[in-house]
Protein backbone atom coordinates (compact mmCIF):
# COMPACT_ATOMS: atom_id res chain seq x y z
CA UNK A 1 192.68 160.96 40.87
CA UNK A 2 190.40 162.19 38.27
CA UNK A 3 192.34 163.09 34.60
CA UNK A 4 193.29 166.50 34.25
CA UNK A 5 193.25 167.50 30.49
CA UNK A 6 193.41 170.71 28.37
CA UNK A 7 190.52 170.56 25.50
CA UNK A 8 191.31 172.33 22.17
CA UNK A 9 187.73 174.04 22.70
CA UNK A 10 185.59 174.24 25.21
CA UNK A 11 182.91 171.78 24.17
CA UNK A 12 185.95 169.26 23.19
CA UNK A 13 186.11 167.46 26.46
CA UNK A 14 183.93 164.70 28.13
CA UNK A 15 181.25 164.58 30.79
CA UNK A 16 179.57 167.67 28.70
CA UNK A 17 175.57 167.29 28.33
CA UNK A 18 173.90 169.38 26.17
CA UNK A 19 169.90 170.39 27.43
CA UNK A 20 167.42 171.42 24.43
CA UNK A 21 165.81 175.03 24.82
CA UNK A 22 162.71 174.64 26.70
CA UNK A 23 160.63 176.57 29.38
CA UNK A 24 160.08 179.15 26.23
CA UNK A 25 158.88 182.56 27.93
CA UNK A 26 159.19 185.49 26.18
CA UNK A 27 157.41 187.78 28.79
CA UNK A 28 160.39 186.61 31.31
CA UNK A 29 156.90 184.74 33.22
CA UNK A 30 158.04 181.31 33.42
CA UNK A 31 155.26 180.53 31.75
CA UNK A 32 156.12 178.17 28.46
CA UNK A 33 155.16 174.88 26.95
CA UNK A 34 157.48 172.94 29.21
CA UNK A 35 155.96 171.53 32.66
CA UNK A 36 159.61 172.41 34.26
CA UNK A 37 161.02 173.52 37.34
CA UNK A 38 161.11 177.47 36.41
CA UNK A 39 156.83 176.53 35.51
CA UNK A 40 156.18 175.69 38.65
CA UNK A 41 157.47 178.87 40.52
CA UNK A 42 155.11 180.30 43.11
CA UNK A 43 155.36 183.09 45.57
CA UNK A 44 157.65 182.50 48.52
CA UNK A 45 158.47 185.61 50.61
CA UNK A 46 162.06 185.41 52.50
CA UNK A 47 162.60 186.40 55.83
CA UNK A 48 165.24 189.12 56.32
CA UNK A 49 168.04 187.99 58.21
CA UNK A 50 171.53 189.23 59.51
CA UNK A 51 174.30 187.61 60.90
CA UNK A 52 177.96 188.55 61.94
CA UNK A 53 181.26 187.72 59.04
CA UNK A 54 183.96 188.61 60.84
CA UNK A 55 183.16 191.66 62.49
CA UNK A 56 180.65 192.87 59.42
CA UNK A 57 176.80 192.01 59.88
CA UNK A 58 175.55 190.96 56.70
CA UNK A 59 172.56 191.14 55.29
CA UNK A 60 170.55 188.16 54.12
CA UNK A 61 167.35 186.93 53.27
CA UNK A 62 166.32 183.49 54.03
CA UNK A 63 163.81 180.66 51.97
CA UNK A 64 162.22 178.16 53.98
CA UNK A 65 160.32 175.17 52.24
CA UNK A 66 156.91 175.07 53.54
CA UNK A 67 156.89 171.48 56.00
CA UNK A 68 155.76 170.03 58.91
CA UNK A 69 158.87 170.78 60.57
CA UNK A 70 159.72 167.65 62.13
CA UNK A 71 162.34 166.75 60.00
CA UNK A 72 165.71 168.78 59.78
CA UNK A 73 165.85 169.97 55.97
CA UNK A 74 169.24 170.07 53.65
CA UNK A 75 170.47 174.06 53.10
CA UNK A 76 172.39 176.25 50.77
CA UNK A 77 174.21 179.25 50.59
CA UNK A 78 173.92 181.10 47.60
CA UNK A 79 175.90 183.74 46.61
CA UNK A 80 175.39 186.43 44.02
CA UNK A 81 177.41 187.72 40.82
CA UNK A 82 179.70 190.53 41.19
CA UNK A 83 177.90 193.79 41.64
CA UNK A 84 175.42 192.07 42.29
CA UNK A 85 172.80 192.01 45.52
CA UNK A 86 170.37 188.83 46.93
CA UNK A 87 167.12 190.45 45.67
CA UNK A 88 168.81 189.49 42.00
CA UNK A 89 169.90 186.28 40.67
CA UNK A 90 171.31 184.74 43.79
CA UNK A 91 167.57 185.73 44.89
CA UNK A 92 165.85 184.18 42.12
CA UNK A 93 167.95 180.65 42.43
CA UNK A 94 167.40 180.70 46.39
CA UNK A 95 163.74 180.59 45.81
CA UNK A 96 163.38 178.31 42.97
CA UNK A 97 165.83 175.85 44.99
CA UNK A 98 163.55 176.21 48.35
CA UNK A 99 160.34 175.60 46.14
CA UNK A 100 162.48 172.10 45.74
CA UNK A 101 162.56 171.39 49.31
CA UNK A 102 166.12 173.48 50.68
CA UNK A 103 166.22 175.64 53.00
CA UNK A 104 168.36 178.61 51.27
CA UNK A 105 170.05 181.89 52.01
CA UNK A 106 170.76 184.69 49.46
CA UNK A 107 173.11 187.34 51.08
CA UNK A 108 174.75 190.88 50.16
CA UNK A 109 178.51 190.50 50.43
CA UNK A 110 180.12 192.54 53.11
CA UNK A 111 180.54 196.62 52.06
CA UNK A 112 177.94 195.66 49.23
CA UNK A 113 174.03 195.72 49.14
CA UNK A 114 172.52 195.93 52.81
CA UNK A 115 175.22 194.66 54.36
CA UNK A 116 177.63 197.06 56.36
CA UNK A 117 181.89 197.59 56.15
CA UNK A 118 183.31 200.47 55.14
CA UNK A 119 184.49 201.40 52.10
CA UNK A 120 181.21 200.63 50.36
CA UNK A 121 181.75 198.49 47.00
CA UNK A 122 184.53 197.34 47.65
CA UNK A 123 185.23 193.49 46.00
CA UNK A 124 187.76 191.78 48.52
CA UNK A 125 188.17 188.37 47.95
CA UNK A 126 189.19 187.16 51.31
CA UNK A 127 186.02 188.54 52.84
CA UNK A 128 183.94 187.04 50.17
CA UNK A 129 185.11 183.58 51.19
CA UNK A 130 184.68 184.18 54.37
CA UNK A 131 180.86 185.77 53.89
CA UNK A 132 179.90 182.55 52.10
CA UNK A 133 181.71 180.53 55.06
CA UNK A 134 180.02 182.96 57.54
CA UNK A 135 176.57 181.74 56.05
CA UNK A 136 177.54 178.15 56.48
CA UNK A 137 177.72 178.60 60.05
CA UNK A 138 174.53 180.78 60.24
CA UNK A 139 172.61 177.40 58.74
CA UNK A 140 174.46 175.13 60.66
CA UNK A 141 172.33 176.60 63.93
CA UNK A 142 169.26 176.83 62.36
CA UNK A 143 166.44 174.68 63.89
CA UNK A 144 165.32 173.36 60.34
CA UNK A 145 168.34 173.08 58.88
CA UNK A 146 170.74 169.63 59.23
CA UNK A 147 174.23 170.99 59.92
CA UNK A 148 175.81 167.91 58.48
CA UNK A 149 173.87 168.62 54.97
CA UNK A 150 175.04 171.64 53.81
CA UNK A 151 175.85 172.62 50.39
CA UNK A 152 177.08 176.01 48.06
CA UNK A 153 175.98 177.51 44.87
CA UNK A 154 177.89 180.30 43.49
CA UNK A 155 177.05 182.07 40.44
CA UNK A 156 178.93 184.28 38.23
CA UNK A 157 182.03 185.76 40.30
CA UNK A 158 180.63 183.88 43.66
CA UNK A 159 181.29 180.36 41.23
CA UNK A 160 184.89 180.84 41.79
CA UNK A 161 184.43 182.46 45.23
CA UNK A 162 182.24 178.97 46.01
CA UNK A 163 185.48 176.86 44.89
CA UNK A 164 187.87 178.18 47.18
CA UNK A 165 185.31 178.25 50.16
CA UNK A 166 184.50 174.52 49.47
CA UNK A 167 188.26 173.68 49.40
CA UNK A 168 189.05 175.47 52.91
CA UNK A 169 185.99 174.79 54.49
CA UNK A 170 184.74 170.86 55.33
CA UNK A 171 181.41 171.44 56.79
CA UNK A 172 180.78 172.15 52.55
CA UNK A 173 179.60 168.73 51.18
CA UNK A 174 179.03 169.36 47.53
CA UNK A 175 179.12 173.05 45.30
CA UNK A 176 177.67 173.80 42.38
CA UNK A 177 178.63 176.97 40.16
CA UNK A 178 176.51 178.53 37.37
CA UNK A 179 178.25 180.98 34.70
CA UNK A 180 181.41 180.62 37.42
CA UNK A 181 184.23 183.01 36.96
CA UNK A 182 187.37 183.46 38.54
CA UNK A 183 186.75 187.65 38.96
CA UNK A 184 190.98 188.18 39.59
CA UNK A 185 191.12 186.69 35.99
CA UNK A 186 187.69 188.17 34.46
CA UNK A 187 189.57 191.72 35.54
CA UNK A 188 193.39 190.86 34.25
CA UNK A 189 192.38 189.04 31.17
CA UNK A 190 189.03 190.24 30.29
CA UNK A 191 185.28 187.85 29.78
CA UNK A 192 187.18 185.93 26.87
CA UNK A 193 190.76 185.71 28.14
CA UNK A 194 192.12 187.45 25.13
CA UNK A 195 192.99 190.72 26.85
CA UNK A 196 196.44 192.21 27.59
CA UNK A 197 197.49 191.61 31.28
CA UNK A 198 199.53 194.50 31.17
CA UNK A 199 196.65 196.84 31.17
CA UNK A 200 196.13 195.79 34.56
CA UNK A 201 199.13 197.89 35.16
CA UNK A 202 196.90 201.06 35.08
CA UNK A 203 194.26 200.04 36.74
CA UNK A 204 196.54 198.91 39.86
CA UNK A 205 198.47 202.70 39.27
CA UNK A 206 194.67 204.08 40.25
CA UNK A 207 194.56 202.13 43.16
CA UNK A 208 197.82 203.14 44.43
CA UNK A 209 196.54 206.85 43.63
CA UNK A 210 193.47 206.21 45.79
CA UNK A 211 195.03 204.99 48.46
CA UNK A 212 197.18 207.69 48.66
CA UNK A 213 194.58 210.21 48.31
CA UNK A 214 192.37 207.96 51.69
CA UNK A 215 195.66 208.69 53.55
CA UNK A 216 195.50 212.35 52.80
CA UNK A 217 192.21 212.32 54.02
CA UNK A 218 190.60 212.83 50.58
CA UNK A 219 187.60 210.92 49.08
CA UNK A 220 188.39 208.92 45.99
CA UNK A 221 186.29 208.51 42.88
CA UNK A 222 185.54 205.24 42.59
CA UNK A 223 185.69 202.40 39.31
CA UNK A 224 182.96 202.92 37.29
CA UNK A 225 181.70 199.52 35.64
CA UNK A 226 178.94 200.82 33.44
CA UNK A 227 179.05 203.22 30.68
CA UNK A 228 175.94 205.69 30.08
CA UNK A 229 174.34 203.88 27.13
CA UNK A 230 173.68 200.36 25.68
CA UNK A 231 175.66 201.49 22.82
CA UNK A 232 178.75 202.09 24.58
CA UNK A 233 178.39 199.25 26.63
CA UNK A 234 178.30 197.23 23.13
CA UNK A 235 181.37 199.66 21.68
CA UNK A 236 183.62 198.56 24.74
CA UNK A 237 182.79 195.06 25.83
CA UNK A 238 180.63 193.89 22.63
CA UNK A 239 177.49 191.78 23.23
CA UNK A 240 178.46 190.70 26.80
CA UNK A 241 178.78 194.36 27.60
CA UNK A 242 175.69 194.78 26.03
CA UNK A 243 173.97 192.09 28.00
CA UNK A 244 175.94 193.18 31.14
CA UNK A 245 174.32 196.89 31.36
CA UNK A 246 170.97 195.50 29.82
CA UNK A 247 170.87 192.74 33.33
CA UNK A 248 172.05 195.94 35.40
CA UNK A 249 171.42 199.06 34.48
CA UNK A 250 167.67 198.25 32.37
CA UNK A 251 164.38 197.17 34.10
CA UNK A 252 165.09 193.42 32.95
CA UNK A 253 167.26 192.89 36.24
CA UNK A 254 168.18 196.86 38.01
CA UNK A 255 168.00 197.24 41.77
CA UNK A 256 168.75 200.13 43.53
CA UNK A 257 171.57 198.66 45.70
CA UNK A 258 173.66 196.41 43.05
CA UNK A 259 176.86 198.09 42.51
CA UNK A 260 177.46 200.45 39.49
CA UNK A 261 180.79 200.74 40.90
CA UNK A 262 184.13 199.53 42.52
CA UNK A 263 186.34 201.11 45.53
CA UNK A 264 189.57 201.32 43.50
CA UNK A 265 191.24 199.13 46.47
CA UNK A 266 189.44 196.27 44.99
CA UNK A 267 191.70 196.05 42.46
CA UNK A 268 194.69 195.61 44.51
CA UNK A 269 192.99 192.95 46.75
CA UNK A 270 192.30 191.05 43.05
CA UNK A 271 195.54 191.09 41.69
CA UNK A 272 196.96 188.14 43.51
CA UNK A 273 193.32 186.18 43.89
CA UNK A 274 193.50 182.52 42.13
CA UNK A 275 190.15 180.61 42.03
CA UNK A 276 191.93 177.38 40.35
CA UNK A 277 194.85 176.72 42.83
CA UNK A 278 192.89 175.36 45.85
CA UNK A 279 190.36 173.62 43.84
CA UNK A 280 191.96 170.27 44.22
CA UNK A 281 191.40 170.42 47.88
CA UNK A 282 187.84 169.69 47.17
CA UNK A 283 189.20 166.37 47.10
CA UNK A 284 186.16 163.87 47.01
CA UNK A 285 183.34 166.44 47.28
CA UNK A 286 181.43 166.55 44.50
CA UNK A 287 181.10 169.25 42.01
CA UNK A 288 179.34 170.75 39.46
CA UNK A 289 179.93 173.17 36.91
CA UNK A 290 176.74 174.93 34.79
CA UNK A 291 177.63 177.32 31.97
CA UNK A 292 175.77 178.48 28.85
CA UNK A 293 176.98 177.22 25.28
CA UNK A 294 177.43 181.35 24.32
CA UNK A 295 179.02 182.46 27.29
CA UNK A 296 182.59 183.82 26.48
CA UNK A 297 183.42 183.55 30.13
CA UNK A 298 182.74 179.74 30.01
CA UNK A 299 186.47 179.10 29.61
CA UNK A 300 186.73 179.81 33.49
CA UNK A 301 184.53 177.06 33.71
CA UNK A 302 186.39 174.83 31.64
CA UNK A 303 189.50 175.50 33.49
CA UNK A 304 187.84 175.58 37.05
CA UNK A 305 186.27 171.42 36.07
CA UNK A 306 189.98 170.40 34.89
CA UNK A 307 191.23 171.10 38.51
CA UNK A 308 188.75 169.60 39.94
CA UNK A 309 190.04 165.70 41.44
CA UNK A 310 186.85 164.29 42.61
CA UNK A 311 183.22 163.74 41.59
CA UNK A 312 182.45 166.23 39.33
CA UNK A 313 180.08 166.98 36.22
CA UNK A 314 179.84 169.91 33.57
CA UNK A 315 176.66 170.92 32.11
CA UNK A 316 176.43 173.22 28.75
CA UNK A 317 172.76 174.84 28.98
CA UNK A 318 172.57 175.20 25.70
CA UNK A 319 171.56 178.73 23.60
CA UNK A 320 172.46 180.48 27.02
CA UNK A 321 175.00 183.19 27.40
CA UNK A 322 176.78 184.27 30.55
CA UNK A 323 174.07 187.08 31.90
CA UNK A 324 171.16 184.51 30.60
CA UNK A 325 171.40 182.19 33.43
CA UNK A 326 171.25 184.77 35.62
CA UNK A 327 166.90 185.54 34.69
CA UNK A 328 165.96 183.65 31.67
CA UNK A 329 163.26 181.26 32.87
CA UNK A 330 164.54 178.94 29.48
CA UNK A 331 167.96 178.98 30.68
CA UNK A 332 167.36 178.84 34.16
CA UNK A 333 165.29 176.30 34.60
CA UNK A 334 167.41 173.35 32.90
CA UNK A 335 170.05 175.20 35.77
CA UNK A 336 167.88 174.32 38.43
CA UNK A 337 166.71 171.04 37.29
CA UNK A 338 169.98 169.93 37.40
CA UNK A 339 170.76 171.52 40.59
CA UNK A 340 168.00 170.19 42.30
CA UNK A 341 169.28 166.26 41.27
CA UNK A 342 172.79 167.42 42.31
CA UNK A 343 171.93 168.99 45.89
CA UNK A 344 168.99 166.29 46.15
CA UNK A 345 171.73 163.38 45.13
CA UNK A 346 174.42 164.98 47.58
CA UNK A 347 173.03 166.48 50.30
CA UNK A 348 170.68 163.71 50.88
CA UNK A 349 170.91 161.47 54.84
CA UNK A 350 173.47 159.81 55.65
């Protein structure tokens, strides 16, 4: 079994590698000095697709490498931050991935994006494991696609999510998270872990208001999790809330369908979620963790590698905060680089 230890910091532990800025593109292009992964980008168009996750059709779309087709191809699932919808991040790492010779689906969770279930934005846990395990069986019939090398990538609040499905789910034979968080924790103990878990108290007193308000047949507000303004964003959450509503809410990374905010029921259906427990039933499936040197969610990461028991490497991209990873082609393509010699090393014929 593979040491479990507690660093004093997060950079104070082994199996760290450090990656030099490169790819530089201020334009957001790809375009930079670097002949690198994110360079080499060109135009793939997905094909929509939908498929059924436990009673809710979800809404994907799907990157095929260009082949001859004679040869069944490795696949991903990839599955996008909280709030979040496939035409964003989860979009932009399904492509890049593809253009690296995977076959890769992007999704909307259930009651988010495109995808149907009713109440719409809600964040339930169990049904985001079982979306992600949902898409493994949707590429496990695919004619291009070997069912027996299959693989996950979750980013942001899908990093934990990708954890627990690898752990319950065998047909899974390696993960990968970038800027993973464990979103139960993100919510009771805020981006940096510093916050007071009692103030969860209040937000679980709304959700037992809302509840009771559904049963009278009322319509609850919902959570908002922007402010109005960049400035308020930066007041209350400081320059991850800044970077948070600039991804979201600004032209940088907006889309009409990612969530702005939460069914109050979410919060309930957090409370109890843990990312970490069920990571050791991985076992010998290898794993990697990806999170930027700023980020001051990257002690999720931290914690999620030390429960890991098998195979497993961290990567600090470094310069990179939480929300860069997510568009940045300087941050994001060191990400895929490495993802590419992960899935390529992992997924590869037995």
């Amino acid at each position: 079994m593979a040491q479990i230890f507690t660093p004093q910091r997060v950079d104070d532990f082994p199996g760290c590698v450090s990656l030099r800025e490169w790819c530089s593109s201020p334009d957001g292009s790809g375009r930079g000095q670097s002949d690198g992964i994110a360079n080499r980008r060109t135009l793939m168009d997905p094909t929509p697709v939908s498929y059924d996750s436990a009673g809710i059709t979800l809404a994907g779309h799907l990157y095929t490498p260009a082949s001859d087709g004679s040869a069944l191809l490795p696949a991903l699932v990839v599955g996008h931050p909280g709030s979040g919808v496939k035409e964003q991040a989860a979009g932009l790492y399904a492509r890049l991935l593809a253009e690296e010779g995977f076959v890769t689906l992007a999704y909307d969770s259930a009651f988010q994006g495109e995808s149907s279930g009713q109440p719409r934005d809600l964040e339930d846990p169990a049904h985001r494991i079982e979306d992600m395990k949902a898409g493994v069986s949707f590429l496990s019939t695919h004619k291009r696609v070997d069912p027996d090398r299959i693989g996950i990538l979750g980013i942001c609040a899908s990093g934990g999510y990708s954890l627990v499905t690898a752990a319950t789910d065998h047909r899974i034979r390696a993960v990968a998270t970038v800027s993973g968080v464990d979103i139960a924790r993100h919510f009771r103990l805020g981006p940096d872990g510093t916050a007071d878990p009692a103030a969860y108290q209040s937000l679980l007193d709304r959700a037992a208001a809302a509840r009771t308000e559904r049963a009278y047949g009322g319509k609850p507000e919902s959570m908002r999790l922007f402010p109005d303004t960049i400035e308020q964003a930066r007041a209350h959450g400081g320059e991850y809330g800044a970077e948070g509503f600039e991804y979201y809410c600004t032209p940088r990374g907006q889309h009409p369908r990612s969530a702005k905010v939460l069914d109050w029921t979410s919060i309930d259906k957090l409370a109890t979620f843990d990312a970490y427990s069920p990571i050791p039933m991985i076992g010998q499936r290898p794993a990697m963790i990806i999170a930027g040197r700023r980020a001051v969610t990257s002690w999720m990461s931290v914690a999620a590698f030390q429960h890991l028991v098998g195979p497993k490497a961290f990567h600090w991209i470094d310069g990179a905060s939480h929300n860069d990873l997510y568009d940045k082609p300087e941050y994001v393509g060191p990400a895929v680089e490495l993802l590419t010699g992960f899935y390529r090393e992992n997924l590869a014929s037995r």
